[in-house]
N, C-alpha and C. Protein backbone atom coordinates (compact mmCIF):
# COMPACT_ATOMS: atom_id res chain seq x y z
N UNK A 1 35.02 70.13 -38.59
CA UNK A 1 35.26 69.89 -40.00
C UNK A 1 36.07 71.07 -40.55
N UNK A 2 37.20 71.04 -41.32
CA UNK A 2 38.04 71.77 -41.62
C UNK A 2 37.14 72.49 -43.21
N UNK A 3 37.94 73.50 -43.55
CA UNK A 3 37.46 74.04 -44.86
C UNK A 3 37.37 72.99 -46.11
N UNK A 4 36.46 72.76 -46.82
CA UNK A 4 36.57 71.72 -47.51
C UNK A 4 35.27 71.99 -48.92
N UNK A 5 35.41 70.97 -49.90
CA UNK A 5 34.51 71.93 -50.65
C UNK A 5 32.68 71.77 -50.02
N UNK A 6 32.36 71.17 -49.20
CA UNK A 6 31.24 70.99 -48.61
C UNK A 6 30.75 72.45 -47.99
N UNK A 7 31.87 72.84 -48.21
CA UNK A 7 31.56 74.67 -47.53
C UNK A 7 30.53 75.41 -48.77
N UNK A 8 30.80 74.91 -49.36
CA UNK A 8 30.07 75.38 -50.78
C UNK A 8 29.25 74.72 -51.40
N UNK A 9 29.42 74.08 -50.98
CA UNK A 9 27.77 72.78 -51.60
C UNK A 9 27.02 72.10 -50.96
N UNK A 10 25.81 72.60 -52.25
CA UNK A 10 24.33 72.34 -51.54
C UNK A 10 23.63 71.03 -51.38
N UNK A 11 23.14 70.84 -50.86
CA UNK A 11 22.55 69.17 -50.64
C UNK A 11 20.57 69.86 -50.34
N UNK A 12 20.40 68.65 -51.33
CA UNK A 12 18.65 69.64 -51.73
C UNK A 12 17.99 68.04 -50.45
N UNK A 13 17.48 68.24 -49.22
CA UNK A 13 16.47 67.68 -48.63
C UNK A 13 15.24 67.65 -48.34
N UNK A 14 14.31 66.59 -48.71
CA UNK A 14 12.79 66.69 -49.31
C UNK A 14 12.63 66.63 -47.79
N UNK A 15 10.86 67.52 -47.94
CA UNK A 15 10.28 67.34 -46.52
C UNK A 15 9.39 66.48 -46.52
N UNK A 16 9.17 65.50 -45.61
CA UNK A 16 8.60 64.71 -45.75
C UNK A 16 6.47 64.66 -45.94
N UNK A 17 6.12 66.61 -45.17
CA UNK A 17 5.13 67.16 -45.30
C UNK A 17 4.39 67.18 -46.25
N UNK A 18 5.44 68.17 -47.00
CA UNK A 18 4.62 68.71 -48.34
C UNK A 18 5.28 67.85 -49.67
N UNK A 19 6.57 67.26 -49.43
CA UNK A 19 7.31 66.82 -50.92
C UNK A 19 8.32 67.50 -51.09
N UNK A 20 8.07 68.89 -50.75
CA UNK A 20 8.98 69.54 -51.96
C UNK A 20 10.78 69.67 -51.20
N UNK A 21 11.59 70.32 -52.00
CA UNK A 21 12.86 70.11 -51.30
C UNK A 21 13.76 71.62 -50.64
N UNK A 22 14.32 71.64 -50.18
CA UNK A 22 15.25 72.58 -49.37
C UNK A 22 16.62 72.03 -49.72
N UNK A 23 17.11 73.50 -49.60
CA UNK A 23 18.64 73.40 -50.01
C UNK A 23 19.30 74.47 -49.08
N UNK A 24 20.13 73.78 -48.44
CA UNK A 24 21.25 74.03 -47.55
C UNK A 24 22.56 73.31 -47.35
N UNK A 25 23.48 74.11 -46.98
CA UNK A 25 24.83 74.08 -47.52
C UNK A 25 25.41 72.36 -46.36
N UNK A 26 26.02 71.91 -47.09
CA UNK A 26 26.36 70.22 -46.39
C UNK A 26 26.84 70.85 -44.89
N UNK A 27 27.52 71.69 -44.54
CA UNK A 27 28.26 72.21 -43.58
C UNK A 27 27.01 72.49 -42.44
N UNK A 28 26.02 73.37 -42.79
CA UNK A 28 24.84 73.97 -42.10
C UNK A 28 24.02 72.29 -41.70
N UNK A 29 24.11 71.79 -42.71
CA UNK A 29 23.03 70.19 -42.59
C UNK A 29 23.66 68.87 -41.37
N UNK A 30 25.54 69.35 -41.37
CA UNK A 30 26.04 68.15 -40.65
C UNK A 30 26.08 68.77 -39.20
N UNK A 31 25.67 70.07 -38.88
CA UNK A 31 25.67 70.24 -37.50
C UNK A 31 24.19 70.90 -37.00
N UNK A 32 23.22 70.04 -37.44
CA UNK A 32 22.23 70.40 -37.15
C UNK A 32 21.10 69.18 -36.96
N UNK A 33 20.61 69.33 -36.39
CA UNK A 33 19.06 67.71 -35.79
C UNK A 33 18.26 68.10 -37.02
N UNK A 34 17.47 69.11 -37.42
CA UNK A 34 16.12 69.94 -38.14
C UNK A 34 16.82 70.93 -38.97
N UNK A 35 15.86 71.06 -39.43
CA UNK A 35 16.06 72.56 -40.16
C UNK A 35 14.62 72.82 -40.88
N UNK A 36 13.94 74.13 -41.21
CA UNK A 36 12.40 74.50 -41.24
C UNK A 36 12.55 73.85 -42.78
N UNK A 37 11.66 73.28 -43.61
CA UNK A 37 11.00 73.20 -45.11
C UNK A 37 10.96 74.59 -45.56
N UNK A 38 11.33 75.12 -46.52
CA UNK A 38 11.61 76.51 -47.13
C UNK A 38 9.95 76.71 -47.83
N UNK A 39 9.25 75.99 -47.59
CA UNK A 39 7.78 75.92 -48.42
C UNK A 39 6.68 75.70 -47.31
N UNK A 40 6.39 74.94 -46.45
CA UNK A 40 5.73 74.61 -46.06
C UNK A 40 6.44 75.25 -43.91
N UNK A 41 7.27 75.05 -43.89
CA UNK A 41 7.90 75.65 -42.92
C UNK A 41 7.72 74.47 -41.57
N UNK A 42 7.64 73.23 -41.77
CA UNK A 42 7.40 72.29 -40.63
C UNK A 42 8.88 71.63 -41.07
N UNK A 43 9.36 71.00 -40.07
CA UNK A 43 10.57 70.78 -39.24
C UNK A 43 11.19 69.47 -40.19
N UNK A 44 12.13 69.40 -41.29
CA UNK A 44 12.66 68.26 -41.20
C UNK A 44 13.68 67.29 -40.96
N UNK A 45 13.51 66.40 -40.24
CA UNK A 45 14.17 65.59 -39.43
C UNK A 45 15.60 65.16 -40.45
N UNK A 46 16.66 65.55 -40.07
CA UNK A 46 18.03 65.53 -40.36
C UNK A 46 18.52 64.44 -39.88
N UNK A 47 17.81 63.71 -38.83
CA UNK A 47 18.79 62.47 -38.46
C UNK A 47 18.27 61.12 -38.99
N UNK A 48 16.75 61.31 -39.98
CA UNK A 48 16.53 60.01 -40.16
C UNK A 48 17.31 58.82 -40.68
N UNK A 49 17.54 58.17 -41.01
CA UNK A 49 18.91 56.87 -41.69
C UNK A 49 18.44 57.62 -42.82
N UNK A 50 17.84 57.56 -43.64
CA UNK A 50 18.16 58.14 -45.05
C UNK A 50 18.61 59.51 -44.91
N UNK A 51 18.68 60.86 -44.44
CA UNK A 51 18.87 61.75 -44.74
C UNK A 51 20.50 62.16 -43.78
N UNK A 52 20.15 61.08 -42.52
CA UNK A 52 21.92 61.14 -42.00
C UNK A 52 22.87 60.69 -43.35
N UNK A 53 22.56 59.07 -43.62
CA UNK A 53 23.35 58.80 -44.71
C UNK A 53 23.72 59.67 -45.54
N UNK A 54 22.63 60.19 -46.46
CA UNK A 54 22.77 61.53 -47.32
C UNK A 54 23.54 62.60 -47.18
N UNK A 55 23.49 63.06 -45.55
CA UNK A 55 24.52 63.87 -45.60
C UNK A 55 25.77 63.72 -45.12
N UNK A 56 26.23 62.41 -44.41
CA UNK A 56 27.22 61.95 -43.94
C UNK A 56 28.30 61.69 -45.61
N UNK A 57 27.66 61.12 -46.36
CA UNK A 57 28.25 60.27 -47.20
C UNK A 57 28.19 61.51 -48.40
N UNK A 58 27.99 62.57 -48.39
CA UNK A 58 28.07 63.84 -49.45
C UNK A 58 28.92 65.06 -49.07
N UNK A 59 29.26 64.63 -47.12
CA UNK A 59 30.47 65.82 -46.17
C UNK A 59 31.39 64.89 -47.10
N UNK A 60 31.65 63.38 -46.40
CA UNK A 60 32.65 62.88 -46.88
C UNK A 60 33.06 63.10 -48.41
N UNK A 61 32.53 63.02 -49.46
CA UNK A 61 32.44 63.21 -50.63
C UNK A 61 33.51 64.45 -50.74
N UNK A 62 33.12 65.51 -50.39
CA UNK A 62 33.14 66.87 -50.49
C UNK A 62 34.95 66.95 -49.77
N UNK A 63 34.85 66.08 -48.54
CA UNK A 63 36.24 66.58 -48.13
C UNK A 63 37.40 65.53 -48.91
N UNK A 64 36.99 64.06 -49.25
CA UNK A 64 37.78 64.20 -50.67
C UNK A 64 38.05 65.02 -51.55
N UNK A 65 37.45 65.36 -52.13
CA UNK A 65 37.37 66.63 -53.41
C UNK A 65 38.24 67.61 -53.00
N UNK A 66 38.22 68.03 -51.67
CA UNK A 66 38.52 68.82 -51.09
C UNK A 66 40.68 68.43 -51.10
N UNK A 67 40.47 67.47 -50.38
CA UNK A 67 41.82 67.40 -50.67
C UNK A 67 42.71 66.97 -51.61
N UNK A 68 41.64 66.76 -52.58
CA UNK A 68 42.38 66.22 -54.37
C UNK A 68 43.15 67.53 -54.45
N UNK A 69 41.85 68.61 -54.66
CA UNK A 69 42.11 69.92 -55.18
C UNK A 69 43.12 70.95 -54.43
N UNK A 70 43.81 70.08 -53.14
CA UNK A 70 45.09 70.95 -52.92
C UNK A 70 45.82 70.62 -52.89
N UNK A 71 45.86 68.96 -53.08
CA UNK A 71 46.83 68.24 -53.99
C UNK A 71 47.65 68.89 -55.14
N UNK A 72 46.45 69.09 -56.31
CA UNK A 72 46.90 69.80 -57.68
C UNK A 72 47.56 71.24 -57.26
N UNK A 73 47.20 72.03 -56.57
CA UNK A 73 47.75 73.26 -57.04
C UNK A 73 48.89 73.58 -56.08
């Protein structure tokens, strides 16, 4: 994935444990299976269909944006 604004934005993923959510950068989330709950510290699953979608469809997002904004300048 090239530089894009996903380099910089956060995508908040709930754990399915405790509830609560984690925030890590779209870039860190699309090359990774897990990543620890920032609260509770048990493992959440990055590839389920809802949370792949989530972050598949928020990289993409991001690398639009991404190339609007070097469009303009």
């Amino acid at each position: 994935m090239a530089f894009s604004a996903a380099d910089l934005t956060l995508l908040r993923i709930r754990c399915a444990a405790c509830g609560q959510h984690t925030e890590k950068l779209v870039t860190v989330l699309a090359k990774r299976d897990s990543i620890p709950c920032g609260v509770c510290g048990m493992l959440i699953d990055l590839k389920t269909p809802h949370n792949a979608l989530l972050i598949k469809e928020t990289a993409e997002s991001c690398a639009r944006i991404g190339v609007a904004l070097t469009k303009i300048s």
